[in-house]
Structure formats: structure tokens, C-alpha cells
PDB file of N, CA and C in Angstrom:
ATOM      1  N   UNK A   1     -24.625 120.511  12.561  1.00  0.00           N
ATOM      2  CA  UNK A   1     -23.387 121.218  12.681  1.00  0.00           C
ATOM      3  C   UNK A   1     -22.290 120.257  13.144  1.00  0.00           C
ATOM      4  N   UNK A   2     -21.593 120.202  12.740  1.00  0.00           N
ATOM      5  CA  UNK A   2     -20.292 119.433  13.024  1.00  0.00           C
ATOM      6  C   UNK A   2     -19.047 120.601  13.873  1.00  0.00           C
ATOM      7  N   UNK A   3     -18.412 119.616  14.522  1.00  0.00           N
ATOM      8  CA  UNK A   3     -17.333 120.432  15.637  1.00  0.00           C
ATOM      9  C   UNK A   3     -16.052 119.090  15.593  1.00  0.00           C
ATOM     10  N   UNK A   4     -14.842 119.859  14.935  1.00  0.00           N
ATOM     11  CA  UNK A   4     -13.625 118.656  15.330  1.00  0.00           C
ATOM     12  C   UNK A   4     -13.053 119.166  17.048  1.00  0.00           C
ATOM     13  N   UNK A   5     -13.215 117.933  17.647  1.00  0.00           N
ATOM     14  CA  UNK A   5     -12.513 118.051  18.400  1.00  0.00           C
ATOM     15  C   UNK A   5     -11.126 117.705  18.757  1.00  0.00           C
ATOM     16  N   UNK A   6      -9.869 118.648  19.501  1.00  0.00           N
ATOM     17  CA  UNK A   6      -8.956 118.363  19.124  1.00  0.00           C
ATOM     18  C   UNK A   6      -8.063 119.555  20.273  1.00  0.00           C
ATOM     19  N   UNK A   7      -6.690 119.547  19.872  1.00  0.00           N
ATOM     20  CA  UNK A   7      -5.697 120.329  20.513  1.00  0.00           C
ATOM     21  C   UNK A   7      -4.775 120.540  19.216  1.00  0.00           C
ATOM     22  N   UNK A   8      -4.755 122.274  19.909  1.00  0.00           N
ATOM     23  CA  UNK A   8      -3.218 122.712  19.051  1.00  0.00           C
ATOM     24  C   UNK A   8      -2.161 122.653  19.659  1.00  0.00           C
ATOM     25  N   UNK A   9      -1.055 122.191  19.193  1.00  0.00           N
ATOM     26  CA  UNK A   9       0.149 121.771  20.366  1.00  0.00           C
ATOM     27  C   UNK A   9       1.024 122.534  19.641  1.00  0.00           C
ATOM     28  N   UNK A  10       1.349 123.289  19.066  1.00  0.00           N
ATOM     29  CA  UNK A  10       2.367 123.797  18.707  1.00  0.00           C
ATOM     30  C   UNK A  10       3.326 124.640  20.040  1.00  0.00           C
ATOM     31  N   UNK A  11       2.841 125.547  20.665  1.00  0.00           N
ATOM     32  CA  UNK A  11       3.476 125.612  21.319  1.00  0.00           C
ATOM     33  C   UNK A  11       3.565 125.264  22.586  1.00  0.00           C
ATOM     34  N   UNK A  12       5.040 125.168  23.348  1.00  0.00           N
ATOM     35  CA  UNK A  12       5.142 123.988  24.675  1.00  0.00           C
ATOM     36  C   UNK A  12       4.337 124.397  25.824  1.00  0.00           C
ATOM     37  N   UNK A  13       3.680 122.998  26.606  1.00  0.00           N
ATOM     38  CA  UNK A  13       2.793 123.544  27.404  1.00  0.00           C
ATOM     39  C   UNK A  13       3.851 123.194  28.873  1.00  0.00           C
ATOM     40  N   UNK A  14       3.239 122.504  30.086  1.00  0.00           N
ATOM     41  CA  UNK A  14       3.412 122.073  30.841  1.00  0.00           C
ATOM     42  C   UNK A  14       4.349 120.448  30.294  1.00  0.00           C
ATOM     43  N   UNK A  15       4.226 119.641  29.515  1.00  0.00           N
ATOM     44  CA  UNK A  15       5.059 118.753  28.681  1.00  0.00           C
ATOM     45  C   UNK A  15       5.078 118.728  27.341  1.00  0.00           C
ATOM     46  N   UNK A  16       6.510 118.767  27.296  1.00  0.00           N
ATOM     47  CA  UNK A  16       6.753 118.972  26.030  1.00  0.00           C
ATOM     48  C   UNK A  16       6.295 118.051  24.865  1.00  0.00           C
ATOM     49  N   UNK A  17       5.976 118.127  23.875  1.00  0.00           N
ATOM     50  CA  UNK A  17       5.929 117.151  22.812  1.00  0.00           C
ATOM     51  C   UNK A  17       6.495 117.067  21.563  1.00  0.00           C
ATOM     52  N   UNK A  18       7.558 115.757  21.480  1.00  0.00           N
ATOM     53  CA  UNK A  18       8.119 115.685  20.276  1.00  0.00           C
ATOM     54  C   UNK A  18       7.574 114.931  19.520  1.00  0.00           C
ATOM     55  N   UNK A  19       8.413 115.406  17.979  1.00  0.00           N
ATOM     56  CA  UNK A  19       7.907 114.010  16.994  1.00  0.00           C
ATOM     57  C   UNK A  19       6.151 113.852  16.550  1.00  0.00           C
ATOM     58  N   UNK A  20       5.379 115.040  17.101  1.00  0.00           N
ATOM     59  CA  UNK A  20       4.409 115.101  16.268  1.00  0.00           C
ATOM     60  C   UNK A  20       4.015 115.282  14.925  1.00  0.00           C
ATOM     61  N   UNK A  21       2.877 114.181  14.468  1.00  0.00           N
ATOM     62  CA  UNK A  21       2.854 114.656  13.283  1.00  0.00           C
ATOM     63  C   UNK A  21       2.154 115.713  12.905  1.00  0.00           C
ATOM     64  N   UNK A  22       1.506 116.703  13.621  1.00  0.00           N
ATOM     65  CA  UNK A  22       0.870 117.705  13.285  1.00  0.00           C
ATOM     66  C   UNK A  22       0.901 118.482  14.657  1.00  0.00           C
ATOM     67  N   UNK A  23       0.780 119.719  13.994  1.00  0.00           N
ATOM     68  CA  UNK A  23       0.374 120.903  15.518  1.00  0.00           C
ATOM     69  C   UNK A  23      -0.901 120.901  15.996  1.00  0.00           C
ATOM     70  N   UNK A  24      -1.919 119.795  15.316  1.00  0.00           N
ATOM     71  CA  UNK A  24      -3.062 119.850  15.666  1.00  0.00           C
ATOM     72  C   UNK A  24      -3.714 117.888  15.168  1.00  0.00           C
ATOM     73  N   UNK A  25      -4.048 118.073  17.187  1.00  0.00           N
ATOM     74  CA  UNK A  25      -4.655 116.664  17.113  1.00  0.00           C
ATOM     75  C   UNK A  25      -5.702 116.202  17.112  1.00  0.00           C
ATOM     76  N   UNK A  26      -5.991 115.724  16.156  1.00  0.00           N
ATOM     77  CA  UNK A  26      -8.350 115.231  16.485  1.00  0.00           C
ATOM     78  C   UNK A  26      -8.130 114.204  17.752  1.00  0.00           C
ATOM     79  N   UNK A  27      -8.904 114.578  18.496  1.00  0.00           N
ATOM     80  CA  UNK A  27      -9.393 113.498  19.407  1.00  0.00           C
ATOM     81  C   UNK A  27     -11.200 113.232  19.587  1.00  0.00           C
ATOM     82  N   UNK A  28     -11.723 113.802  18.653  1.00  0.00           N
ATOM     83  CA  UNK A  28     -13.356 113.897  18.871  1.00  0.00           C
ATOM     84  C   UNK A  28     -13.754 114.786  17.928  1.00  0.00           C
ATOM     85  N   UNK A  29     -15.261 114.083  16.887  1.00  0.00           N
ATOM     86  CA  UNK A  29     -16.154 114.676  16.116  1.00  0.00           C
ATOM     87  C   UNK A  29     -17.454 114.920  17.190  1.00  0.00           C
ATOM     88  N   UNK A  30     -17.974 116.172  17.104  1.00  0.00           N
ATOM     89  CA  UNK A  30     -19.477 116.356  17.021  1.00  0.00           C
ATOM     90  C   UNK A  30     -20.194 116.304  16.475  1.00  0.00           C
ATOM     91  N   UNK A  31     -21.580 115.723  16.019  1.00  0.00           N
ATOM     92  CA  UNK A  31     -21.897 116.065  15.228  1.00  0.00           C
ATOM     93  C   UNK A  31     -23.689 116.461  15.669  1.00  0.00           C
ATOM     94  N   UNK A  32     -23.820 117.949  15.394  1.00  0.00           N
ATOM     95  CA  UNK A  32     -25.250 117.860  16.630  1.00  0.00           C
ATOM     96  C   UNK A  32     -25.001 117.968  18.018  1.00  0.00           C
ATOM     97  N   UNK A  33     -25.716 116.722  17.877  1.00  0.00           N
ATOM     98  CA  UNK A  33     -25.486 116.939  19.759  1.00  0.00           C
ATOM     99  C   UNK A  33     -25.250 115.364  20.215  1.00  0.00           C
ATOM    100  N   UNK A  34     -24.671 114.762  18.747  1.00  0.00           N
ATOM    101  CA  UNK A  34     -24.055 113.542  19.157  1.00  0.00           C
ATOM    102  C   UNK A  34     -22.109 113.533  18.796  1.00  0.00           C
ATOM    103  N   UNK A  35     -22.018 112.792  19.695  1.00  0.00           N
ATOM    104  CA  UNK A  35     -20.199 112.994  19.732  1.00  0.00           C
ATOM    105  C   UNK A  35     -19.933 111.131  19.268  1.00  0.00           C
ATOM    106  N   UNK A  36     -19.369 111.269  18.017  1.00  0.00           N
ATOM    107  CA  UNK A  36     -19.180 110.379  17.281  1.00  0.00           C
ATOM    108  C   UNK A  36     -18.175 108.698  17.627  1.00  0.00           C
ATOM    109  N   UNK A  37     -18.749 107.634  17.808  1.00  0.00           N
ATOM    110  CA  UNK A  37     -17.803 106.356  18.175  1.00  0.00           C
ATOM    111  C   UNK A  37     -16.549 107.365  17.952  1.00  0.00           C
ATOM    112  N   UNK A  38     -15.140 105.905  18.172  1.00  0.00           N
ATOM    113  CA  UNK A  38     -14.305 106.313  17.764  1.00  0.00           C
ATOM    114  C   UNK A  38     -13.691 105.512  16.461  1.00  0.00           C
ATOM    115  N   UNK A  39     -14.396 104.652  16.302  1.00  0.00           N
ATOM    116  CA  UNK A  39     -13.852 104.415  14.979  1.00  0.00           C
ATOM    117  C   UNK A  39     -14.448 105.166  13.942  1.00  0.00           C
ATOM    118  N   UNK A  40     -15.473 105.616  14.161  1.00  0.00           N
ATOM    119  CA  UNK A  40     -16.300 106.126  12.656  1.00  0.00           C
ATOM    120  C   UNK A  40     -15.380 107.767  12.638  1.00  0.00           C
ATOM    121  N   UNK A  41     -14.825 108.211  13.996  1.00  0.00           N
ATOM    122  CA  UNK A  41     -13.775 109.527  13.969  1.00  0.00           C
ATOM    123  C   UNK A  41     -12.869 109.081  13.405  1.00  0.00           C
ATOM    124  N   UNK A  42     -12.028 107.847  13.566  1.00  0.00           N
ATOM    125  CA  UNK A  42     -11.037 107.344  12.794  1.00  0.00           C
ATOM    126  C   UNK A  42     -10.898 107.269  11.333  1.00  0.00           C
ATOM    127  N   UNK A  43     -12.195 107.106  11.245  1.00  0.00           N
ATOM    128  CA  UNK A  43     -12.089 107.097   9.229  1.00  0.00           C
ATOM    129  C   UNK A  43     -12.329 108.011   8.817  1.00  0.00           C
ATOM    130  N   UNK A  44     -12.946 108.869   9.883  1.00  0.00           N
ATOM    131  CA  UNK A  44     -13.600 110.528   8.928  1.00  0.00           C
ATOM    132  C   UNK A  44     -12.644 111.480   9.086  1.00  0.00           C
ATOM    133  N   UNK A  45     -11.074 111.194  10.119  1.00  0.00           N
ATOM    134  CA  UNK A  45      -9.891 112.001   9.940  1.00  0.00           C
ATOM    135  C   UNK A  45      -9.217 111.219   9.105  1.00  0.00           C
ATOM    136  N   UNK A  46      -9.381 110.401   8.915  1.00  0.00           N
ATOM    137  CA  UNK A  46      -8.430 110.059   7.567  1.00  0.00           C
ATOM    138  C   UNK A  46      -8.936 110.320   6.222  1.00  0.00           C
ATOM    139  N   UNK A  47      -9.907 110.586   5.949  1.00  0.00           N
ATOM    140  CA  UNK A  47     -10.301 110.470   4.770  1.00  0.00           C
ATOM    141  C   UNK A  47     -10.611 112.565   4.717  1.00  0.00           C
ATOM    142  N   UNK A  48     -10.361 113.277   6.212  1.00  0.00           N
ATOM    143  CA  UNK A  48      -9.844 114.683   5.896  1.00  0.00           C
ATOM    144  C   UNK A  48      -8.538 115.184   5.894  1.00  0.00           C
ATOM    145  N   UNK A  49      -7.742 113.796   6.165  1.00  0.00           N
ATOM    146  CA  UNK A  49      -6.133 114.196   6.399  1.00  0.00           C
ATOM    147  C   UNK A  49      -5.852 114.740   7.517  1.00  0.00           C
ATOM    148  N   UNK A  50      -6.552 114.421   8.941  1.00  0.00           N
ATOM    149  CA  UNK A  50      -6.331 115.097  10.041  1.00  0.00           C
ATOM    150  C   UNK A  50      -5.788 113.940  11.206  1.00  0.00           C
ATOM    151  N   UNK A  51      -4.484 114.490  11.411  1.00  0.00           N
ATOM    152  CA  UNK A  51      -3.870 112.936  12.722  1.00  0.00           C
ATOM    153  C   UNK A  51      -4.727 113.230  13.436  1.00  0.00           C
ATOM    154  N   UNK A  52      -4.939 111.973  13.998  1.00  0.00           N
ATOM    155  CA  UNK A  52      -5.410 112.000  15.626  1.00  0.00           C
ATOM    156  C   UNK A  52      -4.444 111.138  16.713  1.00  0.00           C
ATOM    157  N   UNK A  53      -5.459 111.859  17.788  1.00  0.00           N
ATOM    158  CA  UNK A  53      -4.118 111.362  18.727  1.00  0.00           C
ATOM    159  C   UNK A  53      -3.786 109.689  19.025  1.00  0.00           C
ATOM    160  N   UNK A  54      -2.900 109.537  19.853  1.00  0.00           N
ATOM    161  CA  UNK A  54      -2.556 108.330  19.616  1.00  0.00           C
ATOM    162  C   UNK A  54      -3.660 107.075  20.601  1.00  0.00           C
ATOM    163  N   UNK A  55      -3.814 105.751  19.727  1.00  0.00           N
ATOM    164  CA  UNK A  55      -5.136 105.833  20.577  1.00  0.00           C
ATOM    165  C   UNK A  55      -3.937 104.158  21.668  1.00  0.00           C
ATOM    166  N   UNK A  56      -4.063 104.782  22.979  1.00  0.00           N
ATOM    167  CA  UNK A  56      -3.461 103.925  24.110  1.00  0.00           C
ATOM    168  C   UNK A  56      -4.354 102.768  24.654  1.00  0.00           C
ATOM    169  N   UNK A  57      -5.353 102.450  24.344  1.00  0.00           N
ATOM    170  CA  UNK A  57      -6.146 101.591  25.156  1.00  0.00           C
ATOM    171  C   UNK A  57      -7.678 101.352  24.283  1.00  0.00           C
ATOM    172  N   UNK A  58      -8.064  99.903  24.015  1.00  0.00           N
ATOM    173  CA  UNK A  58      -9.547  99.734  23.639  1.00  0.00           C
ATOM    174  C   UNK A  58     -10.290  98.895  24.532  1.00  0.00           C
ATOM    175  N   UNK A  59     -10.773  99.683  25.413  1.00  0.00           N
ATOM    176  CA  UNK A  59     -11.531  99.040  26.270  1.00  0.00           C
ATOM    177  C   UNK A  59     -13.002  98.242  26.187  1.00  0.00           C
ATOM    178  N   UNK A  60     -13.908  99.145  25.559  1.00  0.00           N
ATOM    179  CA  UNK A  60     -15.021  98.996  25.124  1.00  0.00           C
ATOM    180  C   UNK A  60     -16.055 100.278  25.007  1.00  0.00           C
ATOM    181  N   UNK A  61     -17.262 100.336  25.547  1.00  0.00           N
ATOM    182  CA  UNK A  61     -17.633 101.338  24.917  1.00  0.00           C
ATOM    183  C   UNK A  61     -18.055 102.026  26.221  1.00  0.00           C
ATOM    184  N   UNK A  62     -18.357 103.021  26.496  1.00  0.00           N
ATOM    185  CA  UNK A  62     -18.713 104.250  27.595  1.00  0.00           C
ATOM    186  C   UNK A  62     -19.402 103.086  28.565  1.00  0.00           C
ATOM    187  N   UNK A  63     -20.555 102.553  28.281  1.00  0.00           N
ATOM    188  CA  UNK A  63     -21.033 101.704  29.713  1.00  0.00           C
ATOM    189  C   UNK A  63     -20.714 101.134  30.434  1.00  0.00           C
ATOM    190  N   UNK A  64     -19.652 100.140  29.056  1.00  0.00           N
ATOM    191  CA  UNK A  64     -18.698  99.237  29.607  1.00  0.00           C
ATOM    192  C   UNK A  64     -17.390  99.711  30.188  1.00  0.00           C
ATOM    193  N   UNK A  65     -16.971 100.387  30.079  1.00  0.00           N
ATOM    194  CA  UNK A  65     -15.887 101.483  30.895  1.00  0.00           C
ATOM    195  C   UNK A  65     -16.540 101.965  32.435  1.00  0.00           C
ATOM    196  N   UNK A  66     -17.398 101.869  32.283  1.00  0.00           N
ATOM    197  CA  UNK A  66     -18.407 103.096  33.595  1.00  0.00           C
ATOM    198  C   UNK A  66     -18.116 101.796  34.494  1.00  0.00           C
ATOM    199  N   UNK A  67     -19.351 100.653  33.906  1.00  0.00           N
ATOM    200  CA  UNK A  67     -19.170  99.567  35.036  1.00  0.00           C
ATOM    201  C   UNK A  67     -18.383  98.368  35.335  1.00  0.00           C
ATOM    202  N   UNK A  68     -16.925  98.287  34.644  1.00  0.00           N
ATOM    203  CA  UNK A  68     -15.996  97.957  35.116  1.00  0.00           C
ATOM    204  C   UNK A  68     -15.590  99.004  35.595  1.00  0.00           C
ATOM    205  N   UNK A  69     -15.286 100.063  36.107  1.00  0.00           N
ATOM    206  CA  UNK A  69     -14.609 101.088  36.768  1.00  0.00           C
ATOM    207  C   UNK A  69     -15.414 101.303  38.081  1.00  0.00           C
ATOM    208  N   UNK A  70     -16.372 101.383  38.105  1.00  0.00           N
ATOM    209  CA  UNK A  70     -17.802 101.260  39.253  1.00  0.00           C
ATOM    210  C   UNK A  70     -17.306 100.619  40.356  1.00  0.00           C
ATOM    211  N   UNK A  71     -17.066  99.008  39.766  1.00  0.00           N
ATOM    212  CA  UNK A  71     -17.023  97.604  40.431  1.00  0.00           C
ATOM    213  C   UNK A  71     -15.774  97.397  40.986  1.00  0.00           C
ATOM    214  N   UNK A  72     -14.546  98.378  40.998  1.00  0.00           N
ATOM    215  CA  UNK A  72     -13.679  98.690  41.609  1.00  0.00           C
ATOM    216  C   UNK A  72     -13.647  99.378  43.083  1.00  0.00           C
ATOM    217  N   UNK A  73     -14.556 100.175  42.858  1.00  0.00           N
ATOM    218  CA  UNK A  73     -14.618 100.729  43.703  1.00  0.00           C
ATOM    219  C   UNK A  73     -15.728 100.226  45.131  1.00  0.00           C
ATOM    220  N   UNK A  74     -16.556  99.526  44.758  1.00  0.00           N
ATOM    221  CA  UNK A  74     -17.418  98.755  45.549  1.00  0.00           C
ATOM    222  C   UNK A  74     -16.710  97.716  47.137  1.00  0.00           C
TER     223      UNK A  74
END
């Protein structure tokens, strides 16, 4: 089973948003009970015609996020 994950923004929440290209943003595939990289989401909303949101930062991947963020706090 597949699940897009995402937000409808059409109408204003707590901040406003202009200049979207859609009222609805992918930020995450399911698929199962696995939740998909983000590049392989990247090609599978483009190739359904679905924006996603804007991507601010490539850090690396979930572990590597965990334990540089960890080692801050130590």
C-alpha cells in the first residue's frame, strides 16, 4: 500500500504562504511499512506531477543526523 505524504495549504494557517506552487505539498512516500529515501520521493513526485516541499538542507541520512546531533549535546 502506498501513502503520499504531504500538506494541504490552501487555506491560511498560523503563517501565511505565498507563491506556492500547489495547495498540496509531498513531503514523504510510504510504502508498506517503509517510508521512502528522499531522493527516490523526488523522482516518484515528479514523474506524478506532485511539488514537493522545498528541500532546505542535505545533511545525510537518519543515523548520520541522529549522531551528529547526539554529540552536541554530550
Amino acid at each position: 500500500m502506498k501513502l503520499y505524504l504531504g500538506e494541504f495549504l490552501h487555506w491560511r494557517k498560523s503563517v501565511p504562504y505565498d507563491n506556492l506552487p500547489s495547495d498540496y505539498m509531498l513531503f514523504g512516500i510510504k510504502e508498506d511499512d517503509l517510508i521512502l529515501d528522499w531522493e527516490t520521493t523526488k523522482k516518484r513526485a515528479k514523474g506524478l506531477g506532485i511539488p514537493i516541499v522545498r528541500e532546505l538542507s542535505k545533511v545525510g541520512t537518519f543515523d548520520e543526523v541522529v549522531k551528529k546531533s547526539s554529540l552536541q549535546f554530550d
